[in-house]
Protein backbone atom coordinates (compact mmCIF):
# COMPACT_ATOMS: atom_id res chain seq x y z
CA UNK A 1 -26.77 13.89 -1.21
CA UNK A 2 -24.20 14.36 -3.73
CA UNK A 3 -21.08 15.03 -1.32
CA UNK A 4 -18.35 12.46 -2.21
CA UNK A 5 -15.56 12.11 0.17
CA UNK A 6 -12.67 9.00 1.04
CA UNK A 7 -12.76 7.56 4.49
CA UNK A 8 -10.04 4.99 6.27
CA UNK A 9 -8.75 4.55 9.22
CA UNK A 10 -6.46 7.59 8.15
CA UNK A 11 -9.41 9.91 8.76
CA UNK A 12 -12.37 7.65 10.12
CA UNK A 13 -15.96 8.49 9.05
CA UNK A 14 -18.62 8.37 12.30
CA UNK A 15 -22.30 7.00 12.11
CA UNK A 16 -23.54 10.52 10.99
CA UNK A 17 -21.03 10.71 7.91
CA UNK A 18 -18.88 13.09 9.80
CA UNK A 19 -15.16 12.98 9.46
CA UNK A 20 -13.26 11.34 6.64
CA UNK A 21 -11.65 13.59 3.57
CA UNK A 22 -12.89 15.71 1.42
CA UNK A 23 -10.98 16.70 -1.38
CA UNK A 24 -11.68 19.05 -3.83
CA UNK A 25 -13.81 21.22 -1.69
CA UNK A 26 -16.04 17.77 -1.73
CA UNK A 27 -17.84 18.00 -4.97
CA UNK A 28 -14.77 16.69 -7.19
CA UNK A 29 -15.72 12.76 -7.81
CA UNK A 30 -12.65 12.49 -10.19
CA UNK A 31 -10.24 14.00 -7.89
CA UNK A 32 -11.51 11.83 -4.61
CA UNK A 33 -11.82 8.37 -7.40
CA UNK A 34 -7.88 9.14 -8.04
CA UNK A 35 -6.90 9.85 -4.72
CA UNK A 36 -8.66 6.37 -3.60
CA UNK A 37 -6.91 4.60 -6.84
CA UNK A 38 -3.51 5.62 -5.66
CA UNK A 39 -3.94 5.04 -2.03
CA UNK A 40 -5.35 1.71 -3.07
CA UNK A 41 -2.26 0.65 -5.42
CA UNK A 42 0.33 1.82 -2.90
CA UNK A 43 -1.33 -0.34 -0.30
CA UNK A 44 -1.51 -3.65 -2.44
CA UNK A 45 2.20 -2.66 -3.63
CA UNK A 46 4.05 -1.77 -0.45
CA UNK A 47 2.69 -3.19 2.49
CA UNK A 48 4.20 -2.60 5.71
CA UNK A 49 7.50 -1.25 5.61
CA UNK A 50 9.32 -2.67 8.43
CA UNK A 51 7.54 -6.32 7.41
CA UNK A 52 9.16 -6.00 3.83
CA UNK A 53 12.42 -4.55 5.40
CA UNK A 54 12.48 -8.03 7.42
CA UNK A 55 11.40 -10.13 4.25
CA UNK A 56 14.01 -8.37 2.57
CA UNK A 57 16.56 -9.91 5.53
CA UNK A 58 15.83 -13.15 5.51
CA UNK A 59 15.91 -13.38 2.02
CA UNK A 60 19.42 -12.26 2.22
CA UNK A 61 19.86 -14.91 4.51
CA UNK A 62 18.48 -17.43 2.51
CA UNK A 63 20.27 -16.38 -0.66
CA UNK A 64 23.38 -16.81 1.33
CA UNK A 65 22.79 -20.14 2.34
CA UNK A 66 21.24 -21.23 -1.00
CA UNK A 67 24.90 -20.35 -2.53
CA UNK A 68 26.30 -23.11 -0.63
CA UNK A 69 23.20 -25.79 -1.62
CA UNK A 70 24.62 -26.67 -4.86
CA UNK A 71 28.11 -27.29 -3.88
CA UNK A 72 26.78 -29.45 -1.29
CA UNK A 73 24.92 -31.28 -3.40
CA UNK A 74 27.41 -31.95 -5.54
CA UNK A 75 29.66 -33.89 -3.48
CA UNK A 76 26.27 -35.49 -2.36
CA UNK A 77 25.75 -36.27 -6.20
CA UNK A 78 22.63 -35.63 -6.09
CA UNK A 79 21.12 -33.28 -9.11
CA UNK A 80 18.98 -30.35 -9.41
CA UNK A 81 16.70 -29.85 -10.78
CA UNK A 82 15.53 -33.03 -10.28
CA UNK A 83 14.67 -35.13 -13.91
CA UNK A 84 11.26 -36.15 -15.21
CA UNK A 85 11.29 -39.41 -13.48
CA UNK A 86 12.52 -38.72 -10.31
CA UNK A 87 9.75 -35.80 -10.08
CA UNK A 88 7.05 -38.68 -11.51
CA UNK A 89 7.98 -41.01 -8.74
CA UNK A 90 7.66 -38.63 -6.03
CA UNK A 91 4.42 -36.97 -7.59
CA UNK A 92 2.90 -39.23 -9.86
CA UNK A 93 1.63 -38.10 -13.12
CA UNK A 94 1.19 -34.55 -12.10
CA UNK A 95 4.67 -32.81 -10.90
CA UNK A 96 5.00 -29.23 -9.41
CA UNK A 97 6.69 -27.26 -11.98
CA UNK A 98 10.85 -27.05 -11.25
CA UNK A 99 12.69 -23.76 -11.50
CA UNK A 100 16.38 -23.24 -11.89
CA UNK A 101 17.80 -21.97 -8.60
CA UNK A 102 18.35 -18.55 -10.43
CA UNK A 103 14.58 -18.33 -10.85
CA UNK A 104 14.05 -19.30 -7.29
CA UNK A 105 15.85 -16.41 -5.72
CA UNK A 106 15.93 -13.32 -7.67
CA UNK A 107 13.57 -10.94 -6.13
CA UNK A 108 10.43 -9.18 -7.91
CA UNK A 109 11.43 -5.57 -8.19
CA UNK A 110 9.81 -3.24 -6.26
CA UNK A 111 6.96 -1.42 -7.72
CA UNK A 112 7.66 2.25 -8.14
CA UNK A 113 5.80 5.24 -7.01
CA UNK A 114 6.53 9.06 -7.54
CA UNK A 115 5.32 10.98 -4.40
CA UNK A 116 1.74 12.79 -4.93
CA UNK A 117 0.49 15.43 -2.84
CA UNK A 118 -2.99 16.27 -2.63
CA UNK A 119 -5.31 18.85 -0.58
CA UNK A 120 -7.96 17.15 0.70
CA UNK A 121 -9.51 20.26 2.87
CA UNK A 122 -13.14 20.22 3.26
CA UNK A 123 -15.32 22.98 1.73
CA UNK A 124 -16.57 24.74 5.00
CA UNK A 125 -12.94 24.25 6.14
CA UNK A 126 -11.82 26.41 3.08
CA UNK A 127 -14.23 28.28 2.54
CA UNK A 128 -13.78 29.98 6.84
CA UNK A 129 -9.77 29.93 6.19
CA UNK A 130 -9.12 28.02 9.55
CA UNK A 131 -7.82 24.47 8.25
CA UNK A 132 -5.30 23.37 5.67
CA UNK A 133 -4.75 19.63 4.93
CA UNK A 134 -3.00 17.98 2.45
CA UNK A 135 -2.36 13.87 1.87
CA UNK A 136 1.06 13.01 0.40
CA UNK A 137 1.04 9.63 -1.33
CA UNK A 138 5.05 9.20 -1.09
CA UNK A 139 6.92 5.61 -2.08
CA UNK A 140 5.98 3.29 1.04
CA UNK A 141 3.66 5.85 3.23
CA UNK A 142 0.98 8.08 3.50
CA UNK A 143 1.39 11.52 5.13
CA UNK A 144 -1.81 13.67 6.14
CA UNK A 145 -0.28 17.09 7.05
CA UNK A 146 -2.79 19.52 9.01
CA UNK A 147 -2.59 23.09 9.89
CA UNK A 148 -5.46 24.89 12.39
CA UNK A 149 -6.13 27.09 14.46
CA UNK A 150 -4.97 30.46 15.50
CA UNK A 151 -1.60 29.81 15.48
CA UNK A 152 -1.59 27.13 12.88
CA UNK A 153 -0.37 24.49 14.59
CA UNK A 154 0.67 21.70 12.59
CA UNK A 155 -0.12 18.00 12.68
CA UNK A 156 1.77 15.18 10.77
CA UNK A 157 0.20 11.81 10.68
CA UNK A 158 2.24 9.14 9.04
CA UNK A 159 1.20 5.45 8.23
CA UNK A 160 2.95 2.56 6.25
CA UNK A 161 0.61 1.48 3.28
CA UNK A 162 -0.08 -1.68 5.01
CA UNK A 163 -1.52 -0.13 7.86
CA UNK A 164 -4.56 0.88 5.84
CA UNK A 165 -7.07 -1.95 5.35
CA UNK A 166 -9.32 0.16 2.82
CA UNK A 167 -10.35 2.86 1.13
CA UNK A 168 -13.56 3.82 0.29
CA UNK A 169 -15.39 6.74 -1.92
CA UNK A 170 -18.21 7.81 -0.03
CA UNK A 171 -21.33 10.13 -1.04
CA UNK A 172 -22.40 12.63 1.56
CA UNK A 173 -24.81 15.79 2.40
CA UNK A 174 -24.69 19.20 0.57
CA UNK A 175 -22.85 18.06 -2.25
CA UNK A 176 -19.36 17.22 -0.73
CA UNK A 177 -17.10 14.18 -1.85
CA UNK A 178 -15.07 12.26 0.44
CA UNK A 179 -13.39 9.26 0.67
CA UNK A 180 -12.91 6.66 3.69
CA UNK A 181 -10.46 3.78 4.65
CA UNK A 182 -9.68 1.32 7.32
């Protein structure tokens, strides 16, 4: 078939190629690729929230007490970073690299993200009125918003980036695009 849709544990994909998204009414390949680029980056460059939230802590903590190190070592006389032949007694002929203590605890900056919104409703979906979906790829989440029904109830999924372990493109019946994660 020529159906191309994205699939993850966001919107699982059965045995029978049912389920998943399908953006683009399903036939747009270059709408489904970006989606799956974007979910993909966010993942690798945000992780779990709460897990970088913690990181971020101890860090802090760490920082704190690092402050104190070379004072302490100072009245301990002993020097940092360590000279060429203390480093080739301890390691032999092939020493670790040595950074400065300012290299050692400045953080990487975060990577930023602008918030992208998406609809990712299937074609029959659209085309019989009854569903409305959109994914919003915001700074450290994914949000699948869903309206059905009658009385168009709505349905908010959230999950941190981290919380996806992939995203696929996937080819499917009738023509319809898709993509697919876990």
């Amino acid at each position: 078939g020529t159906c191309v849709g994205i699939g993850s544990d966001l919107a699982k994909v059965n045995e029978k190629g049912e389920g998943g998204l399908r953006p683009g009414f399903g036939i747009d390949r270059a709408y489904a690729e970006e989606i799956c680029r974007e979910l993909r980056a966010r993942m690798d460059g945000r992780g779990d929230t709460a897990q970088r939230k913690q990181q971020t802590f101890l860090m802090d903590r760490i920082t704190k007490m690092t402050a104190q190190l070379p004072l302490i070592m100072d009245h301990c006389s002993v020097p940092y970073p360590p000279d060429q032949a203390t480093l080739a007694k301890i390691y032999g002929d092939k020493p670790p690299p040595v950074k400065t203590y300012s290299e050692l605890y400045e953080p990487d900056p975060d990577i930023p993200f602008e918030t992208k919104t998406y609809n990712v409703v299937c074609c029959l979906e659209a085309t019989l009125g009854c569903v409305e979906r959109t994914i919003e790829l915001g700074p450290d989440e994914v949000v699948i918003k869903t309206t059905k029904g009658l009385d168009w109830a709505s349905v908010t999924e959230r999950r941190p980036y981290a919380q996806i372990d992939d995203v696929e493109q996937q080819q499917n019946c009738f023509g319809c695009v898709s993509f697919t994660g876990s």
